[in-house]
Structures are given as structure tokens and as C-alpha cells.
C-alpha atoms as a PDB file:
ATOM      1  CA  UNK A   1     -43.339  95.476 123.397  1.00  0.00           C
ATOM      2  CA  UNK A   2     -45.902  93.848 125.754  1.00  0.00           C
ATOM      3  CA  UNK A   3     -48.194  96.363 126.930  1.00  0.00           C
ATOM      4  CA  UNK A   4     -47.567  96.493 130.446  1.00  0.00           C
ATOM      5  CA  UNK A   5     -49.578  98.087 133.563  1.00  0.00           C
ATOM      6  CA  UNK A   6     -49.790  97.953 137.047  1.00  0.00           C
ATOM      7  CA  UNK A   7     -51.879  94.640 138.201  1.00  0.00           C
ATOM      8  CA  UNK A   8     -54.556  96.541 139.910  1.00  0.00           C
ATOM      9  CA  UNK A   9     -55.428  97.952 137.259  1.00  0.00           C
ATOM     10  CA  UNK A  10     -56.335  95.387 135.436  1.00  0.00           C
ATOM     11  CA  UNK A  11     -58.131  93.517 138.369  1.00  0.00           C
ATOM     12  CA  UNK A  12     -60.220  95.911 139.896  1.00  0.00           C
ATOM     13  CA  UNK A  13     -62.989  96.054 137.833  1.00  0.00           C
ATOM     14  CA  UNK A  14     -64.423  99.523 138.600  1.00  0.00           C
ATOM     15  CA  UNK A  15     -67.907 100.199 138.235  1.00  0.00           C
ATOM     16  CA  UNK A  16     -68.896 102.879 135.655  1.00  0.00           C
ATOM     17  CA  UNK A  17     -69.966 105.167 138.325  1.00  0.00           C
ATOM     18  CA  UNK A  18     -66.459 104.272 139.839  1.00  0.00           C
ATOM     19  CA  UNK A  19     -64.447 104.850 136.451  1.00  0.00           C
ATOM     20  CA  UNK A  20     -65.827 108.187 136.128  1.00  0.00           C
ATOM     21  CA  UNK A  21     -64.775 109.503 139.444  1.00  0.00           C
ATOM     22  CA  UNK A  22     -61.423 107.935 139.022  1.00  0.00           C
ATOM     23  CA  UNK A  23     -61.037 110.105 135.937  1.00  0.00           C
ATOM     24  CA  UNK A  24     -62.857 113.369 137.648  1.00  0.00           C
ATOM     25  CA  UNK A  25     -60.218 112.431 140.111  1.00  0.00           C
ATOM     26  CA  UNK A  26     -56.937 112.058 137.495  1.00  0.00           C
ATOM     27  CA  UNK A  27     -58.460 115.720 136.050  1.00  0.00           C
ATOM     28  CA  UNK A  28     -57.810 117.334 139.364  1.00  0.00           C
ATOM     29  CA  UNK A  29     -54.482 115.649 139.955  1.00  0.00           C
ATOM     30  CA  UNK A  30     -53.506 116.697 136.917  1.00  0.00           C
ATOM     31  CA  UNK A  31     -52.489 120.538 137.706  1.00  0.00           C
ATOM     32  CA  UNK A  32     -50.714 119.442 140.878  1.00  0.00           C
ATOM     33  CA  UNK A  33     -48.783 116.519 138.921  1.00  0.00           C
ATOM     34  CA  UNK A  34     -47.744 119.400 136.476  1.00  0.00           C
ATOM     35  CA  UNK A  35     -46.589 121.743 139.132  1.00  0.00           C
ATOM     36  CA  UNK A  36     -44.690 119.271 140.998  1.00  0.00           C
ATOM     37  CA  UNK A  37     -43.321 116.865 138.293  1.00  0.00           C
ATOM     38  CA  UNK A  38     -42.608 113.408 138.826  1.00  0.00           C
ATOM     39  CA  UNK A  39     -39.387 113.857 141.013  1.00  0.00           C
ATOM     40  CA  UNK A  40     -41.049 115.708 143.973  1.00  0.00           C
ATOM     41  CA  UNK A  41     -44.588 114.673 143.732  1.00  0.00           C
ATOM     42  CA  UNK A  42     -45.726 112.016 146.088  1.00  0.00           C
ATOM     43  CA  UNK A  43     -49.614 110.930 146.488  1.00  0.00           C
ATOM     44  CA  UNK A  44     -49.773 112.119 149.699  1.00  0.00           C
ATOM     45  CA  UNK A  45     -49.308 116.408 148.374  1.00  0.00           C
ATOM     46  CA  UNK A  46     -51.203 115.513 145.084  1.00  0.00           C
ATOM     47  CA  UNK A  47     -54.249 114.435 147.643  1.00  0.00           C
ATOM     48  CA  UNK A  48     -53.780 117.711 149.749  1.00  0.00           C
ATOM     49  CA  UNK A  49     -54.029 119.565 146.771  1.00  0.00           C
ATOM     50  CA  UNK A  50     -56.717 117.656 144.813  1.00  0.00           C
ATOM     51  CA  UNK A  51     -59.023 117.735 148.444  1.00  0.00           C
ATOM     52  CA  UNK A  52     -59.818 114.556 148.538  1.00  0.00           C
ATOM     53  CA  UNK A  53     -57.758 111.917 151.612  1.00  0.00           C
ATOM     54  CA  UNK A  54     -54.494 109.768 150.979  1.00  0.00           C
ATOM     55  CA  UNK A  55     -56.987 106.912 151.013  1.00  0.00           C
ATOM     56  CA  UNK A  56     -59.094 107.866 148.050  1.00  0.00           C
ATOM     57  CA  UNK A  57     -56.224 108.460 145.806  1.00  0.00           C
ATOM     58  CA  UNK A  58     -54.991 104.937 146.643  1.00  0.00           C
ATOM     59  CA  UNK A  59     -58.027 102.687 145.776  1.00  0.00           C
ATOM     60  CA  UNK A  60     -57.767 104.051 142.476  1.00  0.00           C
ATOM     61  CA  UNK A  61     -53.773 104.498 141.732  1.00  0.00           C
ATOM     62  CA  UNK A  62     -51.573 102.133 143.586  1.00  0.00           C
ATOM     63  CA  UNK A  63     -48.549 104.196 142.850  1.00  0.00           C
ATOM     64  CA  UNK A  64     -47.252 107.476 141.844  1.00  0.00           C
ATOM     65  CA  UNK A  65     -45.810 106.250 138.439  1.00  0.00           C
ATOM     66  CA  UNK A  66     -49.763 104.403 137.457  1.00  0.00           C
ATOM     67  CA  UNK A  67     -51.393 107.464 138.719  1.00  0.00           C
ATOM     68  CA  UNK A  68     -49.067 110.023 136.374  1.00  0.00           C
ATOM     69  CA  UNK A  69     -49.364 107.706 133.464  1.00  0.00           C
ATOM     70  CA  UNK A  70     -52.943 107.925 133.442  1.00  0.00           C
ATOM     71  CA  UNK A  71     -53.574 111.517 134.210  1.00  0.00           C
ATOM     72  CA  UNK A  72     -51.179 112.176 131.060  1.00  0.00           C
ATOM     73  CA  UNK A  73     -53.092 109.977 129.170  1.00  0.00           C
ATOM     74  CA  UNK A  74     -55.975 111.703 129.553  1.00  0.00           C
ATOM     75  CA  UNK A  75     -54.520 114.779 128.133  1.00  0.00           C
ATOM     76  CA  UNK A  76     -52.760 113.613 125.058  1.00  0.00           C
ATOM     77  CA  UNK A  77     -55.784 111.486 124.352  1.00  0.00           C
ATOM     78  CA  UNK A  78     -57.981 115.017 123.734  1.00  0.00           C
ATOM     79  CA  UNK A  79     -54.653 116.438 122.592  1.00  0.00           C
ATOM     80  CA  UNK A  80     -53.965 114.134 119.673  1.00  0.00           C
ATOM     81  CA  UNK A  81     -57.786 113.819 118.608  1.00  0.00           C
ATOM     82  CA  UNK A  82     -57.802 117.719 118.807  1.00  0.00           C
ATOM     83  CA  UNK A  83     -55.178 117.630 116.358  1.00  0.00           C
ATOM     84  CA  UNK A  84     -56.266 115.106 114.140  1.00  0.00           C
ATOM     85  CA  UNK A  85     -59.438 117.021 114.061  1.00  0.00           C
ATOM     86  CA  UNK A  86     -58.182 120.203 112.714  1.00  0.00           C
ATOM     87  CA  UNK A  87     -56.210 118.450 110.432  1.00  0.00           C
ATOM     88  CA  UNK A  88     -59.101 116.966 108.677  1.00  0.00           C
ATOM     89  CA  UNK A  89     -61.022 119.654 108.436  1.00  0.00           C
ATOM     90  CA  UNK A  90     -58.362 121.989 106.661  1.00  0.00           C
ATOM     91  CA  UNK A  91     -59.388 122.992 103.129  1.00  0.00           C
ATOM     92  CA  UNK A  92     -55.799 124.276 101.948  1.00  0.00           C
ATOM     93  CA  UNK A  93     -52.253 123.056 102.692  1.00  0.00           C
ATOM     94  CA  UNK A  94     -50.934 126.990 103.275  1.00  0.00           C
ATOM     95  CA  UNK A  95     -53.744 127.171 106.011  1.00  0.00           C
ATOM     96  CA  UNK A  96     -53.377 123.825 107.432  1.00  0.00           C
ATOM     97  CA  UNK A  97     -49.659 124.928 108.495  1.00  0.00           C
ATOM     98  CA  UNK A  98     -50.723 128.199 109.515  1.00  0.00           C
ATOM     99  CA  UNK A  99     -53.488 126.034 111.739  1.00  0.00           C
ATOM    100  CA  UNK A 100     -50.925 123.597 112.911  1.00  0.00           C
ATOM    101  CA  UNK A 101     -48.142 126.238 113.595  1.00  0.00           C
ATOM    102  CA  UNK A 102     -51.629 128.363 115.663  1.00  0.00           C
ATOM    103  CA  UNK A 103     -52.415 125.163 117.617  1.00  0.00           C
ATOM    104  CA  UNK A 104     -48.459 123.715 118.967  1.00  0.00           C
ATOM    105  CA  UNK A 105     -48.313 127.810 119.947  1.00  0.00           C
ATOM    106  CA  UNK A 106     -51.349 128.242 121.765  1.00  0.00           C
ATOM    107  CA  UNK A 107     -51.273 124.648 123.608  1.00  0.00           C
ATOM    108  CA  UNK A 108     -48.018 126.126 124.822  1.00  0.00           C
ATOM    109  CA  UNK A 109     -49.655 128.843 126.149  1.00  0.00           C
ATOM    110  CA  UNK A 110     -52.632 126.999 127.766  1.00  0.00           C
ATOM    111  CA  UNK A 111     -51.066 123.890 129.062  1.00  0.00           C
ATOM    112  CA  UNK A 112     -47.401 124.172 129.276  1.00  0.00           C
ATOM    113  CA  UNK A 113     -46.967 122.428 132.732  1.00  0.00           C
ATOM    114  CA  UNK A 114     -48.949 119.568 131.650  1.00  0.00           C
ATOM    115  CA  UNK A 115     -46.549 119.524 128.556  1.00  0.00           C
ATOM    116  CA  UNK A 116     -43.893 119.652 130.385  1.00  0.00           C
ATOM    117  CA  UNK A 117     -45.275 116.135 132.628  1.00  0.00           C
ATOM    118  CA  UNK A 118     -45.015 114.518 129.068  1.00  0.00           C
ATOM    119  CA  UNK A 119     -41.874 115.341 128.540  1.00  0.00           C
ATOM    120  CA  UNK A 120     -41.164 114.384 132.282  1.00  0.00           C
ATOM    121  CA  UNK A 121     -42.326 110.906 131.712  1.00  0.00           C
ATOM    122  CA  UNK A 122     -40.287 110.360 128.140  1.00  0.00           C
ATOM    123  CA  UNK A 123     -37.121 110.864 130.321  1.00  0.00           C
ATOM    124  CA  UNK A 124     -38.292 108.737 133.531  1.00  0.00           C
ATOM    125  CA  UNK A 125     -38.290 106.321 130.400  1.00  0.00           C
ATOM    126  CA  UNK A 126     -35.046 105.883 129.930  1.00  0.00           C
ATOM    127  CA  UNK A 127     -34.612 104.539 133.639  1.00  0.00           C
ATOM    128  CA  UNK A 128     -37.783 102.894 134.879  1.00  0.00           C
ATOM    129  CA  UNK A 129     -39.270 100.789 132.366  1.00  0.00           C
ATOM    130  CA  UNK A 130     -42.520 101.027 134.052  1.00  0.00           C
ATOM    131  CA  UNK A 131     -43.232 103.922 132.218  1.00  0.00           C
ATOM    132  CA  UNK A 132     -41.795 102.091 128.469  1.00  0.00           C
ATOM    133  CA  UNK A 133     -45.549 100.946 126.930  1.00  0.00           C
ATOM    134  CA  UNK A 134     -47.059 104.564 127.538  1.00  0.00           C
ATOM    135  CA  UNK A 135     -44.242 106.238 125.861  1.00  0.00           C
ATOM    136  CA  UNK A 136     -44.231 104.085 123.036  1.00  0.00           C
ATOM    137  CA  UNK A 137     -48.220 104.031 123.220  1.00  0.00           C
ATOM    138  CA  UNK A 138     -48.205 107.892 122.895  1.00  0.00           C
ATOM    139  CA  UNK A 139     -45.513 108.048 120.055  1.00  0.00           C
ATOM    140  CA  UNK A 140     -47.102 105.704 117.772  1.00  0.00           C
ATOM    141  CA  UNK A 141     -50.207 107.688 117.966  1.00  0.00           C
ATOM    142  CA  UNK A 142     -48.084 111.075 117.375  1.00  0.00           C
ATOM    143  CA  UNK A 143     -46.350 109.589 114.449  1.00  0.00           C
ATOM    144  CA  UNK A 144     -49.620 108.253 112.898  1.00  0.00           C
ATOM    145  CA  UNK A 145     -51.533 112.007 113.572  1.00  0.00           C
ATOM    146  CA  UNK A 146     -48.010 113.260 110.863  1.00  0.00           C
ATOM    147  CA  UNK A 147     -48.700 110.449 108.328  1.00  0.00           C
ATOM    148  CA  UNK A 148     -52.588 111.999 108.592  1.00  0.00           C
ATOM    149  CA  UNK A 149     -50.875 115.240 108.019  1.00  0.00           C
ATOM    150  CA  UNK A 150     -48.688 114.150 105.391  1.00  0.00           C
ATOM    151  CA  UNK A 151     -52.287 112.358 103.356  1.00  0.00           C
ATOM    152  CA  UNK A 152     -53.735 115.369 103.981  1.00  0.00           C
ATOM    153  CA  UNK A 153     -51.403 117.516 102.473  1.00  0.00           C
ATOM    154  CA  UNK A 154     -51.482 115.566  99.491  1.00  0.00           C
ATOM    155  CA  UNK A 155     -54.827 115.281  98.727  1.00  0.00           C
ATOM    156  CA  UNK A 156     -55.242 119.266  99.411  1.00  0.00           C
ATOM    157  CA  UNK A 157     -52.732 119.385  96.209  1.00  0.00           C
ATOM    158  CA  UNK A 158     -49.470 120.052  98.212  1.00  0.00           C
ATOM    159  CA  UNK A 159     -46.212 118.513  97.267  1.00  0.00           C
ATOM    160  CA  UNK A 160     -44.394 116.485  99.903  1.00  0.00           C
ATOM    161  CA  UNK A 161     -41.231 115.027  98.979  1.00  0.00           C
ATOM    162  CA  UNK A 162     -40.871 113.312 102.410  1.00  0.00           C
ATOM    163  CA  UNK A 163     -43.060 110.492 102.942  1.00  0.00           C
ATOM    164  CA  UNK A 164     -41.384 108.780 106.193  1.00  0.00           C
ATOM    165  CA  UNK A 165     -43.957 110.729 108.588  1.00  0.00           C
ATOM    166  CA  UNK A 166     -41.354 109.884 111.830  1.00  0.00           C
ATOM    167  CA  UNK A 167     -39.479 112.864 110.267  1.00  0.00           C
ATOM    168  CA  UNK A 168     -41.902 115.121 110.818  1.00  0.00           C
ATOM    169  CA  UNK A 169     -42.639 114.123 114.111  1.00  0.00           C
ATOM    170  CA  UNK A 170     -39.327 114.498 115.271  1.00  0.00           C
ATOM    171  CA  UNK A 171     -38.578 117.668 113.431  1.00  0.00           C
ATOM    172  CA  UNK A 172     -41.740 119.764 115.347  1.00  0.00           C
ATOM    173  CA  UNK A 173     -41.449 117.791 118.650  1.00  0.00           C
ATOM    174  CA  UNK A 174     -37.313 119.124 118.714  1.00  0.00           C
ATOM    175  CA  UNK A 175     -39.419 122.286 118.024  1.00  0.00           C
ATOM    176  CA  UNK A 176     -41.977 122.208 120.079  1.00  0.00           C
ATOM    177  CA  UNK A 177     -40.040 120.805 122.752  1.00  0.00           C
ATOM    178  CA  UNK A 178     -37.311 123.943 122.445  1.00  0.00           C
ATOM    179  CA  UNK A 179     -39.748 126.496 122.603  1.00  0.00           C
ATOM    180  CA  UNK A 180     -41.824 124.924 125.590  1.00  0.00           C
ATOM    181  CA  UNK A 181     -38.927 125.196 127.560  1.00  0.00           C
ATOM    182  CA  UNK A 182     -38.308 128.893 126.293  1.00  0.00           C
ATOM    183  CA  UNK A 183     -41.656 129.093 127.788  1.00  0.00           C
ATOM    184  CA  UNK A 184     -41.381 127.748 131.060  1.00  0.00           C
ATOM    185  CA  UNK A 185     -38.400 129.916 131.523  1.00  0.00           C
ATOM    186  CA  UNK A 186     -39.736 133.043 130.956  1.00  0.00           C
ATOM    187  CA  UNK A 187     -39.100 133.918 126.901  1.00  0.00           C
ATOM    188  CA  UNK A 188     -42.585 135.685 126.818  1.00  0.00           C
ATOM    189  CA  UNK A 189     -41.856 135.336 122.644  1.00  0.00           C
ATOM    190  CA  UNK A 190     -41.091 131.556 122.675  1.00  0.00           C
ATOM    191  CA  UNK A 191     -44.485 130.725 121.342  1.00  0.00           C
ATOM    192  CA  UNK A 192     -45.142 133.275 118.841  1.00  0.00           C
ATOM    193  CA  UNK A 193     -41.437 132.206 117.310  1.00  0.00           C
ATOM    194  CA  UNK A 194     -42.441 128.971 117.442  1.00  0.00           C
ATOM    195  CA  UNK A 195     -45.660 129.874 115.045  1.00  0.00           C
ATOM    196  CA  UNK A 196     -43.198 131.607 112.901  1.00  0.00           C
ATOM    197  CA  UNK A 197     -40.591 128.852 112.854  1.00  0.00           C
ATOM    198  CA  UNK A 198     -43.470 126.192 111.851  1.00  0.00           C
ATOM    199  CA  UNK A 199     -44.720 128.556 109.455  1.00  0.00           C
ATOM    200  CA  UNK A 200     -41.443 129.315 107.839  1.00  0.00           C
ATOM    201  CA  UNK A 201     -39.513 126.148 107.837  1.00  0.00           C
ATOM    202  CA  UNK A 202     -42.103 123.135 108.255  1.00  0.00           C
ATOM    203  CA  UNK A 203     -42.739 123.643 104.155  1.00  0.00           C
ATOM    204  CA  UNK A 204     -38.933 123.029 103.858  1.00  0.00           C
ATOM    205  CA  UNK A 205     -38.831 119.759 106.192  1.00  0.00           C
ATOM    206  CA  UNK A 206     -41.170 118.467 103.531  1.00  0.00           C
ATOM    207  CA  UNK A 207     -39.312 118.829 100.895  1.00  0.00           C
ATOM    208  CA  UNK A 208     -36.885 115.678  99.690  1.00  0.00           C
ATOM    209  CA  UNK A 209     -33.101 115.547 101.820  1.00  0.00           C
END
């Protein structure tokens, strides 16, 4: 699928003084995109509550939807190289679950809202196609972080009878997604049953059908 994104963004060249503040900028935004999700934001609150004027927020974003798209990008850019990170640096396959089930259950705790905006945008999906290349942008980088996972696994000794590493991905996001959404509605246990449910059952998704 062609890679497509708003045309100023791909005219304007911004200077690297301007690029940074665009992204300082996105970094505020970010906490009022995630209270307000994409149905009731508009640029004109997410400038209120960012301080900055209506103007500002346009000569960088020309809409809501390019704006959102690359605030989220920012996050599950450090989010997947976070990640891949600890998963590299694991020295045995009982404590690289433990680490992963730790990490999905304390970004839960830390950043549910801005979760929650990725989640947002995966559904807006399904009706604007505007928003198609950054879901399947983000996904292909998810599924490659569980075929590092599955490598890794193997190499630390582990046996993995699953080697399609799209199963994984969609086993712990149906997880992940569950449990974020226990969260956000009030289940003050939803993350530490999460950890417990990766612990527990993520050694049985990698076992052969």
C-alpha cells in the first residue's frame, strides 16, 4: 500500500530548528489528544491546552487526522524500540517473559490514554483511509519486534513450536488490548492480571496448534 500523507507534509521543508519544535509541539499535544480522543478533539482545544495559538498548531499540522498520526508516532516509535531493547538484552527465556509480561503491565499503568489513541486510530481505520499507511506502518513494525522475540527465544535455548510471529502479536495485543480497557474503566487489578496472564499462558501460545 502506497505510503500516503498529507501534501504539506511533504512540501514544507522545515528547518531543523523548525522540526524540533514541531515535535516539542506533537509531545505536548499528545496528553490532550489522549484525553480527548479523536472524536471530540479539534485543533482549536488541543491549542488551548498545549498554550500555544490556533495558528501555531496549523503551520505545522494541517489537520486533526496528520496532527494525531504523528503525535502517535512519536510514541510507538520509543515504544517499540523500548521493547526491542529489552528483548535483546534478556539472558534467559523464563525472564524474558517475566520482562515482557513487567513491561505491557507497567506501560498500562504509565500511558494508558495514549494507548488508548492507538487503539483510537486502528478503528478510525476502518472508515477513513487517511489513517490506512500508519496503521499498517505500526503493525509491521509490531509483528517484526515478535519475530525478534521469537529469535530470541530460540537462541536463549527455548522451544517454540510456533514460528508465524503474527500469532503472537495478535494473541498479546487481544491481551493487552482487554486489559487496557479493564484499566481505563476502573479494574485497579487489570494490569497485574495481565502480568499473570502473559506469564502463565504466553509459554502455551508458543507451543505448536
Amino acid at each position: 500500500m502506497e505510503n500516503r500523507v498529507p501534501v504539506s507534509s511533504t512540501v514544507r521543508k522545515l528547518s531543523p530548528k523548525s522540526a524540533e519544535k514541531k515535535r516539542e509541539l506533537a509531545m505536548h499535544a499528545t496528553y490532550s489528544l489522549a484525553d480527548l480522543g479523536f472524536a471530540r478533539m479539534n485543533l482549536r482545544d488541543v491549542a488551548l491546552r498545549s498554550g500555544v495559538s490556533l495558528g501555531v498548531i496549523h503551520y505545522y499540522f494541517e489537520s486533526k487526522t496528520e496532527l494525531l498520526i504523528y503525535c502517535v508516532r512519536l510514541y510507538k516509535e520509543g515504544f517499540i524500540l523500548e521493547l526491542a531493547e529489552m528483548i535483546t538484552q534478556a539472558g534467559r527465556p523464563d525472564k524474558l517473559i517475566e520482562d515482557l509480561a513487567d513491561f505491557l503491565a507497567s506501560t498500562i499503568d504509565q500511558h494508558a490514554h495514549i494507548h488508548r489513541l492507538w487503539y483510537d486510530i486502528r478503528a478510525q481505520a476502518q472508515f477513513d483511509e487517511a489513517f490506512q499507511p500508519a496503521v499498517q506502518e505500526f503493525e509491521i513494525l509490531l509483528i517484526d519486534v515478535f519475530q525478534l522475540l521469537l529469535t530470541k527465544l530460540r537462541a536463549l535455548g527455548a522451544e517454540c513450536g510456533v514460528s508465524d510471529p503474527l500469532r503472537l502479536y495478535i494473541a498479546l495485543d487481544g491481551w493487552f488490548r482487554y486489559f487496557l480497557q479493564r484499566k481505563l474503566m476502573g479494574d485497579t487489578d487489570a494490569t497485574s492480571t495481565l502480568r499473570d496472564r502473559v506469564v502463565i499462558e504466553f509459554p502455551l501460545t508458543l507451543s505448536p496448534a
